[in-house]
Every structure is written in structure tokens, then in C-alpha cells.
N, C-alpha and C. Protein backbone atom coordinates (compact mmCIF):
# COMPACT_ATOMS: atom_id res chain seq x y z
N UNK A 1 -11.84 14.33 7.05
CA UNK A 1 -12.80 13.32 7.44
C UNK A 1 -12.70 13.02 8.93
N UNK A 2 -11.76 13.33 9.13
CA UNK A 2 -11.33 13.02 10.82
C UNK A 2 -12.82 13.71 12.11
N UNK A 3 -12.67 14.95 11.30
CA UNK A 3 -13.68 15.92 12.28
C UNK A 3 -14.71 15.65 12.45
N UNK A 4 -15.75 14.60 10.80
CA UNK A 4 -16.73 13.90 10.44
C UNK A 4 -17.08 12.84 11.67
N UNK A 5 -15.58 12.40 12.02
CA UNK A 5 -15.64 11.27 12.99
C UNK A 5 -16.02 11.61 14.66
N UNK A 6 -15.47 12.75 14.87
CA UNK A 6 -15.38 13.01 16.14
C UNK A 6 -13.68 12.29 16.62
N UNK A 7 -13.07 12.52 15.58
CA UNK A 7 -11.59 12.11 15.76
C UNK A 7 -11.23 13.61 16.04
N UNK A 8 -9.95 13.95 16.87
CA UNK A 8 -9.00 15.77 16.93
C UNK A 8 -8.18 14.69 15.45
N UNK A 9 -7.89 16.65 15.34
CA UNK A 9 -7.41 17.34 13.95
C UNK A 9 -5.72 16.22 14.09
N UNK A 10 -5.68 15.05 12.91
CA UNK A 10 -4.16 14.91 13.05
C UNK A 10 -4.26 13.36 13.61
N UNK A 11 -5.75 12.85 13.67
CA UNK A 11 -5.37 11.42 14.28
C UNK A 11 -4.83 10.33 13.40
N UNK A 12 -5.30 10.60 11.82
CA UNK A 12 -4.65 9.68 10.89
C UNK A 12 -3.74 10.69 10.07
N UNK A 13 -4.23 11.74 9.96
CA UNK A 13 -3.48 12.83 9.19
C UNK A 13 -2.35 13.66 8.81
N UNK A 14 -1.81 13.07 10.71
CA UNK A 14 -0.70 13.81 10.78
C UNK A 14 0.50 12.56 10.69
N UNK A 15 -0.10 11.16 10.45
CA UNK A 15 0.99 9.58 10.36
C UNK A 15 1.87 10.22 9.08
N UNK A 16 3.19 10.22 9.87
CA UNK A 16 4.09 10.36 8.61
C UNK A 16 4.19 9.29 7.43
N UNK A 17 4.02 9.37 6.29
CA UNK A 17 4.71 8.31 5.22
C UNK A 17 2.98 7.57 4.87
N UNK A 18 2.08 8.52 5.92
CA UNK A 18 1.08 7.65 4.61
C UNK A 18 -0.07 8.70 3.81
N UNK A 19 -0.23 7.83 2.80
CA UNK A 19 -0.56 9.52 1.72
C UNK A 19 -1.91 9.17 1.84
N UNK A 20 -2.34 10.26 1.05
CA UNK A 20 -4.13 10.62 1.38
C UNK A 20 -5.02 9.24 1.09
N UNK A 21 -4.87 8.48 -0.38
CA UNK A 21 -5.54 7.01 -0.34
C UNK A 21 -5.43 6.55 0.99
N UNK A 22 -4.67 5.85 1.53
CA UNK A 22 -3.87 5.10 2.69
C UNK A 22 -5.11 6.07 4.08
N UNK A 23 -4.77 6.92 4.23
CA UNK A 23 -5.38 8.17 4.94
C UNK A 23 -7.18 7.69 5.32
N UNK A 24 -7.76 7.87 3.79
CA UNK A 24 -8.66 7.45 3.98
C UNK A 24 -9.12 6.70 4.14
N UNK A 25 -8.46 5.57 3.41
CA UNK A 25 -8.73 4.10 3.79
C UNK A 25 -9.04 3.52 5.35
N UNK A 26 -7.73 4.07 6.23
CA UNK A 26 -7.93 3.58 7.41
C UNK A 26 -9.35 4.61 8.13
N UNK A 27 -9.26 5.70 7.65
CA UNK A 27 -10.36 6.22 7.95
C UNK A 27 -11.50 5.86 7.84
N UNK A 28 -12.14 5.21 6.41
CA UNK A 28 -13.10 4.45 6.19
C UNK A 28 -13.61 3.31 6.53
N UNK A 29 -12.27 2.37 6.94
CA UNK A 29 -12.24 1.15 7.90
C UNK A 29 -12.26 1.30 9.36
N UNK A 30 -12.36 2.67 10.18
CA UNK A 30 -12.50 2.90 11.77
C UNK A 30 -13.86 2.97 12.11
N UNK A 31 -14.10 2.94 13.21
CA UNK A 31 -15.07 2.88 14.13
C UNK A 31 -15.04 4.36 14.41
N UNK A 32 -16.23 4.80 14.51
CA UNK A 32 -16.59 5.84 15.12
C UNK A 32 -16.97 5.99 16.65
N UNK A 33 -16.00 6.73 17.58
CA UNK A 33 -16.08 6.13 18.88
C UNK A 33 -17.58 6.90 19.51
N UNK A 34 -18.37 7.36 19.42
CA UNK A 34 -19.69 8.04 19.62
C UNK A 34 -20.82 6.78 19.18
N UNK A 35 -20.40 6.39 18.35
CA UNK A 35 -21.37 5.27 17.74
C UNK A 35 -20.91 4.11 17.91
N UNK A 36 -19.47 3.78 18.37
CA UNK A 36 -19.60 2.58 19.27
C UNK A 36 -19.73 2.22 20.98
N UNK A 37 -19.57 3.51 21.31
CA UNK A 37 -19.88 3.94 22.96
C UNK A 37 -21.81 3.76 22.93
N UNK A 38 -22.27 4.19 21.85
CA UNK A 38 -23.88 4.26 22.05
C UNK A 38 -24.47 3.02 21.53
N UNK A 39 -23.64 1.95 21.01
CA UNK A 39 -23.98 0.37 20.48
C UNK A 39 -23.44 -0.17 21.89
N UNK A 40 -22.98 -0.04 22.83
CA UNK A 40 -21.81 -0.80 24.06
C UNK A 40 -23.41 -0.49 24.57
N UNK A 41 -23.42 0.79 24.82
CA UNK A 41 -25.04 0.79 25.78
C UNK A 41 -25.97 0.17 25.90
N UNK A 42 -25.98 0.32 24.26
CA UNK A 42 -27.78 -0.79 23.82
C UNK A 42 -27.54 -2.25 24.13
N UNK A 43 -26.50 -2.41 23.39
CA UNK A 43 -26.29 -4.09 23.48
C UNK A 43 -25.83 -4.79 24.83
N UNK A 44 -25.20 -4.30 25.37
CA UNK A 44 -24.57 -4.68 26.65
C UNK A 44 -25.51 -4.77 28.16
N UNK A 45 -25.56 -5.52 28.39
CA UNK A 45 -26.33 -5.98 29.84
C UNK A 45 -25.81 -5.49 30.51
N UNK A 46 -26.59 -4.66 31.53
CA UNK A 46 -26.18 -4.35 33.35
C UNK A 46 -25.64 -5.30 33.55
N UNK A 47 -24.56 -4.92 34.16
CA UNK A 47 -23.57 -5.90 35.50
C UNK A 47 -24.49 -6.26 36.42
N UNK A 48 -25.44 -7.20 36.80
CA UNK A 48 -26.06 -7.22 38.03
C UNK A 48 -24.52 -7.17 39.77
N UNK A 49 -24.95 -6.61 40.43
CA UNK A 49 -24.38 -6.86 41.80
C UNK A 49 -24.47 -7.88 42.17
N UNK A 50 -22.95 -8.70 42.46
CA UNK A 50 -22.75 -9.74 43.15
C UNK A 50 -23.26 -9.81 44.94
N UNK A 51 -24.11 -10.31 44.97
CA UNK A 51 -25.01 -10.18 46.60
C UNK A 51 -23.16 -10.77 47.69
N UNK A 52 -22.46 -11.57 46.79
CA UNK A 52 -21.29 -11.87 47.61
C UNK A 52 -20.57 -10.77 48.05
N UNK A 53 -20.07 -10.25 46.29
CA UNK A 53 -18.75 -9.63 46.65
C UNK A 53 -19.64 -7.66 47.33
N UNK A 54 -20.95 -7.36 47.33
CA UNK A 54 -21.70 -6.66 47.68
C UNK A 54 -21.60 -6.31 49.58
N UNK A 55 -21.08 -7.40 50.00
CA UNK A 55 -20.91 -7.61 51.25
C UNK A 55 -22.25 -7.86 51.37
N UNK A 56 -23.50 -8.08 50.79
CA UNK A 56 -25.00 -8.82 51.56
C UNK A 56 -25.49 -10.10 51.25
């Protein structure tokens, strides 16, 4: 499921001592970082430029 994510091979998979339930679980409870980088975009306002710290 990792690869599904755009997670590399081994990001929950390779945690010693936790078994495949456990595995998926946290898998099923993560964020997908592609789809929260492209929600940061939409939702998030331009920084307008400070005319101060801009030096004008």
C-alpha cells in the first residue's frame, strides 16, 4: 500500500515489531503527501509582500 501512497518501498513496512494489521492501520490513518501538498495550494493564501520588510 505504501507505493499506492507515493510513500518509497519500507516507510511503514520495514518498522520492526509491527505486524501487517498495525501496518495498515497506520497506513490507512496517513496523509498522502501529493494530496496534501495540492490541498496547501488550493487552500492557502499568497504571502502578500511586506512593502516594509520589501525595502519599498
Amino acid at each position: 500500500m505504501e507505493w499506492m501512497q507515493g510513500l518509497d518501498a519500507g516507510w511503514v513496512t520495514a518498522t520492526q515489531g509491527l505486524g501487517r494489521p498495525a501496518q495498515l492501520t497506520a497506513l490507512g490513518n496517513g496523509v498522502v503527501p501529493q494530496q496534501a501538498a495540492h490541498a496547501l495550494r488550493l487552500l492557502a493564501p499568497p504571502f502578500p509582500r511586506c512593502p516594509r520588510c520589501a525595502g519599498g
